[in-house]
C-alpha atoms as a PDB file:
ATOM      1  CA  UNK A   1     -25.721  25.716  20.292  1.00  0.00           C
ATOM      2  CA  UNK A   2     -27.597  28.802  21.720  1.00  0.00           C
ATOM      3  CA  UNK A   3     -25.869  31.662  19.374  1.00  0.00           C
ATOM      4  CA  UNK A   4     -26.406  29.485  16.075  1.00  0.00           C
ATOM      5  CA  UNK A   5     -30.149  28.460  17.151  1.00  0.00           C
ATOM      6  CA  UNK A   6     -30.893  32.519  17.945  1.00  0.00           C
ATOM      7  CA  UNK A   7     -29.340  33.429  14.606  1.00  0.00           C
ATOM      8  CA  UNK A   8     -31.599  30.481  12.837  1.00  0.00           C
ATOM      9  CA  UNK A   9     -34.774  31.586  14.981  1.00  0.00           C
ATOM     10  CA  UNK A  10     -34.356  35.487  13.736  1.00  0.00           C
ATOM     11  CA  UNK A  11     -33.780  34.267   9.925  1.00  0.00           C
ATOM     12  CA  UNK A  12     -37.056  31.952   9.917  1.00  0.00           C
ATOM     13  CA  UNK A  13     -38.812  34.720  11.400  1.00  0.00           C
ATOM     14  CA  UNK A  14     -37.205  37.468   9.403  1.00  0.00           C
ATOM     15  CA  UNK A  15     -36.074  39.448  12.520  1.00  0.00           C
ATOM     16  CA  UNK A  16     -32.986  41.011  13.136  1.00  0.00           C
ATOM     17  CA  UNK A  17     -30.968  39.414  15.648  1.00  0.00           C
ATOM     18  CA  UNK A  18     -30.927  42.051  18.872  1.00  0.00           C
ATOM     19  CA  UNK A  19     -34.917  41.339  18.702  1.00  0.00           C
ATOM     20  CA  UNK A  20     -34.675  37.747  19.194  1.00  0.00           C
ATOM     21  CA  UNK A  21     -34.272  36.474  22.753  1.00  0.00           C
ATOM     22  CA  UNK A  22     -33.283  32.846  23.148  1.00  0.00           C
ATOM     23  CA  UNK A  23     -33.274  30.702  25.990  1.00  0.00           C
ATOM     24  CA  UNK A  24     -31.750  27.408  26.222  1.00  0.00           C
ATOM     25  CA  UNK A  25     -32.772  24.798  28.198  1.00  0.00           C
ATOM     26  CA  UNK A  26     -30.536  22.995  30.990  1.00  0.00           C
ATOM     27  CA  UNK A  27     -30.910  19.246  28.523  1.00  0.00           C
ATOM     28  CA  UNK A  28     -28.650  16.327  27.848  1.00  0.00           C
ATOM     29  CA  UNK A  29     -26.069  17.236  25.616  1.00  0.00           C
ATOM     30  CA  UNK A  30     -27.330  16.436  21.754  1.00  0.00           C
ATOM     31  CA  UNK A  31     -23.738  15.502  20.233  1.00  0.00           C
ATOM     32  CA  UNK A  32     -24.134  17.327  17.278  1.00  0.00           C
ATOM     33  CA  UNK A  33     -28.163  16.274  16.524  1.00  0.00           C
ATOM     34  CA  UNK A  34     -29.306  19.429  17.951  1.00  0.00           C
ATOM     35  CA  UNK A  35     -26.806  21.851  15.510  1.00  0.00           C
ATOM     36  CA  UNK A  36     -29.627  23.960  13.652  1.00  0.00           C
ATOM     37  CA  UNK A  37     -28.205  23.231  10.612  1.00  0.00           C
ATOM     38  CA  UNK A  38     -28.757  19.806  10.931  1.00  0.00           C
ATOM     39  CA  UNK A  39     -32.456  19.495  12.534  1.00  0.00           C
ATOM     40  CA  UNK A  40     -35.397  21.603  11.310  1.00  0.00           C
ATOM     41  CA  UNK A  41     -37.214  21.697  14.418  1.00  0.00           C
ATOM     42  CA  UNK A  42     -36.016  25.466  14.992  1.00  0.00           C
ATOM     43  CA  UNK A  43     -37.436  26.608  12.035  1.00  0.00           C
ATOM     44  CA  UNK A  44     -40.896  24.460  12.303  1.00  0.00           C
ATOM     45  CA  UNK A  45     -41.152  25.900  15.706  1.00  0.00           C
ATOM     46  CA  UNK A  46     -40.631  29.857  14.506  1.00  0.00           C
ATOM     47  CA  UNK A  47     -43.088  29.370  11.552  1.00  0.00           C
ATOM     48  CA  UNK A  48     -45.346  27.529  13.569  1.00  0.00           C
ATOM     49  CA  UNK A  49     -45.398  30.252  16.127  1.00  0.00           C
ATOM     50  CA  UNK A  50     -45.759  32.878  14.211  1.00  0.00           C
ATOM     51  CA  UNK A  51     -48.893  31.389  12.423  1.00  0.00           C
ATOM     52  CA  UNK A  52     -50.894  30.608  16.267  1.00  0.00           C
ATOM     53  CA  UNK A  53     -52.299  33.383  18.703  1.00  0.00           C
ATOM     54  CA  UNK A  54     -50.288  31.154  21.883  1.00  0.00           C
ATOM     55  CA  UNK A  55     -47.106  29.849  22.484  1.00  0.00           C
ATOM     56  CA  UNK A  56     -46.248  26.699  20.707  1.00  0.00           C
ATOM     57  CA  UNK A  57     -43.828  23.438  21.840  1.00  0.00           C
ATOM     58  CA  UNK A  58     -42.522  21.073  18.781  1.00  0.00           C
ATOM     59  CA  UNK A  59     -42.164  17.451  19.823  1.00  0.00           C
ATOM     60  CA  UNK A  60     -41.338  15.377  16.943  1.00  0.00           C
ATOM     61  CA  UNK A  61     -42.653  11.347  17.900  1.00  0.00           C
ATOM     62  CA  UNK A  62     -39.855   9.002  17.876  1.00  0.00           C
ATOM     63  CA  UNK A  63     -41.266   7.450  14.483  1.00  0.00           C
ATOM     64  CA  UNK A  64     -40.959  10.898  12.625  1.00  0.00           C
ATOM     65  CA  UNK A  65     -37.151  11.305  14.203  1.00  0.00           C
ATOM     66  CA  UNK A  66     -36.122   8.026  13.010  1.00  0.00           C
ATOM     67  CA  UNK A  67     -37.526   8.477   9.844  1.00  0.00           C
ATOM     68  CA  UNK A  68     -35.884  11.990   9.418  1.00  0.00           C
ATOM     69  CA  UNK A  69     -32.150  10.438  11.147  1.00  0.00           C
ATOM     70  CA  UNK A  70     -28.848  12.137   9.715  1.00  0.00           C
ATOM     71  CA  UNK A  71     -26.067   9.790   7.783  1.00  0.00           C
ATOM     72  CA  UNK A  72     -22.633  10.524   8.724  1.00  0.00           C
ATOM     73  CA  UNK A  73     -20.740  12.624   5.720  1.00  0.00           C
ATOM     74  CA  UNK A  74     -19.172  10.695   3.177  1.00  0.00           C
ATOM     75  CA  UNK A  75     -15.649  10.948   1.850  1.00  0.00           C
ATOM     76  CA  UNK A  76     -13.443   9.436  -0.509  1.00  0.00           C
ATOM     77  CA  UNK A  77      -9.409   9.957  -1.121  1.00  0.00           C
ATOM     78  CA  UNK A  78      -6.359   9.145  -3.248  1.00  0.00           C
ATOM     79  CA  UNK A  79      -3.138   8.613  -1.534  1.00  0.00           C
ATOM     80  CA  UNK A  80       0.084   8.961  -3.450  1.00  0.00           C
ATOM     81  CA  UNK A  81       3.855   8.743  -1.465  1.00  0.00           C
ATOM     82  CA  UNK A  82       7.471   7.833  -2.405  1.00  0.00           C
ATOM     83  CA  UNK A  83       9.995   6.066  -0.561  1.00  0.00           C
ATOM     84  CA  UNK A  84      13.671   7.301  -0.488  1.00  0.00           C
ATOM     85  CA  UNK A  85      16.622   5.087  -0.556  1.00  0.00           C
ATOM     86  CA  UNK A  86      16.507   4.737   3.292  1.00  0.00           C
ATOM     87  CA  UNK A  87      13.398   3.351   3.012  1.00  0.00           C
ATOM     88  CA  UNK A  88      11.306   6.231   4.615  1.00  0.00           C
ATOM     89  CA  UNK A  89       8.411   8.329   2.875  1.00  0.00           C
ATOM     90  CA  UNK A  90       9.933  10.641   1.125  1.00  0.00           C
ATOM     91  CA  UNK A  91       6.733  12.683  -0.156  1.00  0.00           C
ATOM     92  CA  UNK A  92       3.186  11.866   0.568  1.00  0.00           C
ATOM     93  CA  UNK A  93       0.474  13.436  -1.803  1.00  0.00           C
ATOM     94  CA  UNK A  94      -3.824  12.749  -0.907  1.00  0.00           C
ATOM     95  CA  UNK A  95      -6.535  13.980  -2.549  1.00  0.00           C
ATOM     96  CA  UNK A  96     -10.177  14.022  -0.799  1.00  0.00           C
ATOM     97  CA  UNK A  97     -13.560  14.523  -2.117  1.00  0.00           C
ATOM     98  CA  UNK A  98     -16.652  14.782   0.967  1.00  0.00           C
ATOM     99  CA  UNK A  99     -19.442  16.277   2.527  1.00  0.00           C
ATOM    100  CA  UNK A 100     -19.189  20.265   1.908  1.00  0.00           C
ATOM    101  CA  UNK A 101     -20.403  20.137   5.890  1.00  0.00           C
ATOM    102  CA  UNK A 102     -16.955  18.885   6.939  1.00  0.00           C
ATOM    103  CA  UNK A 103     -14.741  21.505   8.147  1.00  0.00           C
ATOM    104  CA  UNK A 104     -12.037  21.785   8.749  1.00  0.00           C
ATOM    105  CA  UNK A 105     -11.593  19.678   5.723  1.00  0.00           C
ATOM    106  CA  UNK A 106      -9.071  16.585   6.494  1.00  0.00           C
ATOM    107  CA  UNK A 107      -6.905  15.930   9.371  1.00  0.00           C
ATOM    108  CA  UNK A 108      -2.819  16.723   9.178  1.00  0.00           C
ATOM    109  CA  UNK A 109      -0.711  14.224   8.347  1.00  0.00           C
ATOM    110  CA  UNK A 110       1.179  13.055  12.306  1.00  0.00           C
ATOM    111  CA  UNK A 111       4.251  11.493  10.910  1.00  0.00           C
ATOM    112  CA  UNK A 112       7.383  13.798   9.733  1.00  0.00           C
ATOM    113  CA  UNK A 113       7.717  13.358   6.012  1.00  0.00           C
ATOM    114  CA  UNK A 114       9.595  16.338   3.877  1.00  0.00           C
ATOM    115  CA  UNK A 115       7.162  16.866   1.423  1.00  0.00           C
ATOM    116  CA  UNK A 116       3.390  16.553   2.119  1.00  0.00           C
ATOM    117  CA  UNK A 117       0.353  17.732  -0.009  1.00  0.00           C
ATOM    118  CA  UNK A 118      -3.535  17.557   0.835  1.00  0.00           C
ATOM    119  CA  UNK A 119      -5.911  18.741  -1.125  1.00  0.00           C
ATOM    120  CA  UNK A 120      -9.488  18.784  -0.375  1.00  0.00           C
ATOM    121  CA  UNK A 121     -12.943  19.034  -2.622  1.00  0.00           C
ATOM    122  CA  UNK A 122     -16.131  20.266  -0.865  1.00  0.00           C
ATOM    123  CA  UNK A 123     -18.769  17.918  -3.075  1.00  0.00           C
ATOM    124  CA  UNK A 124     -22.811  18.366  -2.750  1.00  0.00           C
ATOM    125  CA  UNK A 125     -24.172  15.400  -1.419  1.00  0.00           C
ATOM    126  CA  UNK A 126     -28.337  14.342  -2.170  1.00  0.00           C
ATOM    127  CA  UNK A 127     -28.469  12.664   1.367  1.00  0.00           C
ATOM    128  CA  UNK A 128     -29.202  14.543   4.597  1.00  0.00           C
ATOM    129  CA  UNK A 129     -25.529  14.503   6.280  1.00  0.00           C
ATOM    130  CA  UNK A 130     -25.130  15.316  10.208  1.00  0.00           C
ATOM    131  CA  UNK A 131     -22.121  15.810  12.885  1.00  0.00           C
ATOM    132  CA  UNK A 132     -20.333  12.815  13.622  1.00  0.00           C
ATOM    133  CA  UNK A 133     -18.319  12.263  16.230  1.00  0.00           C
ATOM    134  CA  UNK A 134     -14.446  12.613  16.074  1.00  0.00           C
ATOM    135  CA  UNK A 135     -16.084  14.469  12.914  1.00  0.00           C
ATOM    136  CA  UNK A 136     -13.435  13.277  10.139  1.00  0.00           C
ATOM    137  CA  UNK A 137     -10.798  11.764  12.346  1.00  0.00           C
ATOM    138  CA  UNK A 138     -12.594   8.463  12.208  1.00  0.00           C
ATOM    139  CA  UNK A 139     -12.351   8.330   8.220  1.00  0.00           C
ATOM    140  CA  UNK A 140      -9.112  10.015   7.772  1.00  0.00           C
ATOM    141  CA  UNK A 141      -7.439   7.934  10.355  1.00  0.00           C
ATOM    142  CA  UNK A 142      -8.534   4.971   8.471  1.00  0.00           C
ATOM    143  CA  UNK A 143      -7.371   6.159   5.209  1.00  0.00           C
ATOM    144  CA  UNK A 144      -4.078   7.617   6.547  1.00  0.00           C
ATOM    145  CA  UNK A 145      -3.525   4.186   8.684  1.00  0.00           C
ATOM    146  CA  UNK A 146      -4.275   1.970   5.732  1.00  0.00           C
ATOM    147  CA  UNK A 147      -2.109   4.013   3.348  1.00  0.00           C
ATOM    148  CA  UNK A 148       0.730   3.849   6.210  1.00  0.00           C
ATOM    149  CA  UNK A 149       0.548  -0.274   6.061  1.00  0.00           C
ATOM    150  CA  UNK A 150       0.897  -0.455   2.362  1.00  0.00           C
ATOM    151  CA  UNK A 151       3.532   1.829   2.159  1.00  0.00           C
ATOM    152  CA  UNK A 152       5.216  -0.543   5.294  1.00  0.00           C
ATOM    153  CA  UNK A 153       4.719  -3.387   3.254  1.00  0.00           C
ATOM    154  CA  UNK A 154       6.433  -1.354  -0.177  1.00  0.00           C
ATOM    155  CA  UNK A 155       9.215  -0.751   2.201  1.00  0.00           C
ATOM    156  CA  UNK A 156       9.344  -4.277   3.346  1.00  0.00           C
ATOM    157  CA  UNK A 157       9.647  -3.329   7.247  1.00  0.00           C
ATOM    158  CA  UNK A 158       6.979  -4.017  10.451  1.00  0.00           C
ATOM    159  CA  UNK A 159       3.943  -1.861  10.510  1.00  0.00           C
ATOM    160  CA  UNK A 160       5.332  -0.575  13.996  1.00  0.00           C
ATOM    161  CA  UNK A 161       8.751   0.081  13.270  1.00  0.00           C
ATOM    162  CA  UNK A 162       7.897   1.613  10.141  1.00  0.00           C
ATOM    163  CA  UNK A 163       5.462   4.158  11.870  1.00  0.00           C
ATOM    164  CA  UNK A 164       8.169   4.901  15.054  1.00  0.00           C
ATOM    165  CA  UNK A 165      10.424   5.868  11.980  1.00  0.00           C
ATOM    166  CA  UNK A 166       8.477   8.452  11.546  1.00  0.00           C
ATOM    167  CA  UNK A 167       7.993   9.527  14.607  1.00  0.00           C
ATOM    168  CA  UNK A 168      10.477  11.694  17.229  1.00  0.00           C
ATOM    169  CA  UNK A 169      11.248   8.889  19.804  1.00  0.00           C
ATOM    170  CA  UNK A 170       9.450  11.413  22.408  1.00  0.00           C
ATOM    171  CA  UNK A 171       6.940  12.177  20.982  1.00  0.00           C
ATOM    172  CA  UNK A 172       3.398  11.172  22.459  1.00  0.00           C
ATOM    173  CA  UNK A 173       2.247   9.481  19.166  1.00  0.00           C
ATOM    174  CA  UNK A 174       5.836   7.406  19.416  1.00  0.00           C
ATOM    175  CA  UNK A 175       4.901   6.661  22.921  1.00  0.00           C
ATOM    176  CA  UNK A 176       1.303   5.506  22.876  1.00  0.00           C
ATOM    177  CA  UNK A 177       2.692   3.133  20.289  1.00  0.00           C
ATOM    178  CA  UNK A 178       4.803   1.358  22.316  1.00  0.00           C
ATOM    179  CA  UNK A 179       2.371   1.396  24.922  1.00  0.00           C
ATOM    180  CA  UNK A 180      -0.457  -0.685  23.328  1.00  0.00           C
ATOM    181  CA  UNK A 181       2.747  -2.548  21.457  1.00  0.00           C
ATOM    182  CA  UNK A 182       3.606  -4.000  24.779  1.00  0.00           C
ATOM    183  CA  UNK A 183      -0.072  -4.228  25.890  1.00  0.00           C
ATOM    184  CA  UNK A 184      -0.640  -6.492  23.041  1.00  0.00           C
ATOM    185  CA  UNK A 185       2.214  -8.327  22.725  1.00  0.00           C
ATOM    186  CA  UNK A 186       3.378  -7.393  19.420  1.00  0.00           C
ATOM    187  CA  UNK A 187       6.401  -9.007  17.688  1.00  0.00           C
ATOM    188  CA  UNK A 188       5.255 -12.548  19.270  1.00  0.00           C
ATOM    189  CA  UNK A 189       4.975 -15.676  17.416  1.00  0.00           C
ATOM    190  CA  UNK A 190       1.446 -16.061  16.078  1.00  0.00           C
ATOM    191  CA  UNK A 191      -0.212 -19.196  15.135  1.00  0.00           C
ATOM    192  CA  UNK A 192      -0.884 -19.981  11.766  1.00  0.00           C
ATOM    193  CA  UNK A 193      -3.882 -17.957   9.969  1.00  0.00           C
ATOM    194  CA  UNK A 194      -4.019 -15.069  12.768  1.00  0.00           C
ATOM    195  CA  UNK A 195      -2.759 -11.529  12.056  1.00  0.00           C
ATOM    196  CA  UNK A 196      -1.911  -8.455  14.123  1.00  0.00           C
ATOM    197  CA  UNK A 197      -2.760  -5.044  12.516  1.00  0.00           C
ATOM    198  CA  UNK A 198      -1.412  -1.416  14.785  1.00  0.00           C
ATOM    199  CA  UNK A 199      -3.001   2.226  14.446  1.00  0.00           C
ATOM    200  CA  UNK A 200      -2.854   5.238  15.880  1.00  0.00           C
ATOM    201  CA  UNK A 201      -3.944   8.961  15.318  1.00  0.00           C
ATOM    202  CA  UNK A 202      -4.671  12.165  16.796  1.00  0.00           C
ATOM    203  CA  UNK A 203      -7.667  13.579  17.033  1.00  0.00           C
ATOM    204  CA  UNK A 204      -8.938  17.313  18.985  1.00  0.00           C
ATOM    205  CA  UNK A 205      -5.349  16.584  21.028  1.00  0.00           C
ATOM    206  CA  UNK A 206      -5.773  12.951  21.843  1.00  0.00           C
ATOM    207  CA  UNK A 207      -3.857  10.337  20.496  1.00  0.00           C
ATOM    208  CA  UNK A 208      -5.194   6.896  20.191  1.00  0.00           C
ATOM    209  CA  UNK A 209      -3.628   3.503  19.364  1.00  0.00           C
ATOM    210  CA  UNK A 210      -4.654   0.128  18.343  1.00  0.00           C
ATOM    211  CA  UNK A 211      -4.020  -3.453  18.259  1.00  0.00           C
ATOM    212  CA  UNK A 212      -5.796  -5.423  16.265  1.00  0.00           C
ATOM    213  CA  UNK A 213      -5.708  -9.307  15.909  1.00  0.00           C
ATOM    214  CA  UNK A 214      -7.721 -11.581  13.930  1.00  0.00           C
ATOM    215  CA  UNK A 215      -7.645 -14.984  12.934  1.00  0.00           C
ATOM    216  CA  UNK A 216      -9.227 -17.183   9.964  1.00  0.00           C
ATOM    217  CA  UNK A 217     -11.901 -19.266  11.108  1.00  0.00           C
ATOM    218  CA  UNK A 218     -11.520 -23.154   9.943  1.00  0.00           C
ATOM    219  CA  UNK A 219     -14.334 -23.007   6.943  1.00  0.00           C
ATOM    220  CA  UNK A 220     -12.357 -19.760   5.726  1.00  0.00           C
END
């Protein structure tokens, strides 16, 4: 992130920005590791430098990275929704508490319900938090998902048809749906102890779905 690692370099060395000249090097991509706000190594370098007569080059050893690795934010939520008459969600209410460092904060909700709330609660965290990819999709999808399967279940219909009742029938998310529906062969018989569990979400203008099928093993 050249802009945001000039910016850091002229703050650690108390420069304004026009005299700070930064040149990035042609590297792998770093996936978020490399953000400045989430690795030090600009600002060890700029102190560093500005304490020695030459040049200096930062290599951290692989032990000190490791030992200094990133977690992925945390976040927690409370889902609320009501069913009409019809059986469809009539409102759908969530709460969510995380990392401060996640923004935007939550992901919008992909089905077409009246009524929808989110509300979101930047928290402090004591744990060094980094970029993660799909950044919140990952968790919200799971929490929006899970929430969609109970509320399938309250309304006593499949997890699939429940979600395509939300959906427009042309819609992409409608469409991937029946895609990995017919991929996986959902609706068939199953044998006894096995269970088939569907997904899907959008994330940066992608939509991804997912079968799931497990079974009990003998012992349990």
């Amino acid at each position: 992130d050249p802009l945001d690692t000039r910016k850091t370099a002229a703050k650690a060395a108390d420069l304004s920005l026009e005299e700070v000249t930064f040149h990035p090097m042609l590297l792998g991509g770093g996936f978020g590791r490399k953000l400045p706000g989430q690795n030090p190594v600009i600002d060890q370098a700029v102190k560093l430098a500005m304490q020695s007569p030459w040049p200096v080059k930062v290599i951290w050893p692989r032990e000190e990275e490791v030992r200094q690795g990133t977690y992925r934010p945390q976040s927690t939520i409370a889902l609320k929704a009501a069913l009409g008459k019809d059986g469809k969600i009539a409102a759908w209410q969530s709460t969510c508490a995380q990392d401060e460092a996640m923004v935007p904060p939550g992901i919008a909700v992909i089905y077409t319900v009246p009524s929808v709330e989110q509300q979101n609660e930047a928290q402090k965290v004591n744990i060094l938090t980094a970029s993660w990819r799909s950044v919140e999709a990952s968790q919200h999808g799971f929490f929006h998902e899970c929430f969609m399967d109970e509320l399938a279940h309250a309304a006593g219909v499949d997890p699939l048809e429940f979600r395509k009742r939300h959906l427009a029938p042309a819609s992409r998310a409608a469409k991937v749906l029946d895609a990995v529906a017919k991929a996986s062969g959902w609706g068939t018989p199953l044998p006894k102890g096995t269970g088939r569990g569907i997904a899907v979400i959008e994330s940066f203008g992608t939509v991804c779905a997912q079968v799931v099928q497990a079974s009990l093993r003998e012992d349990g």
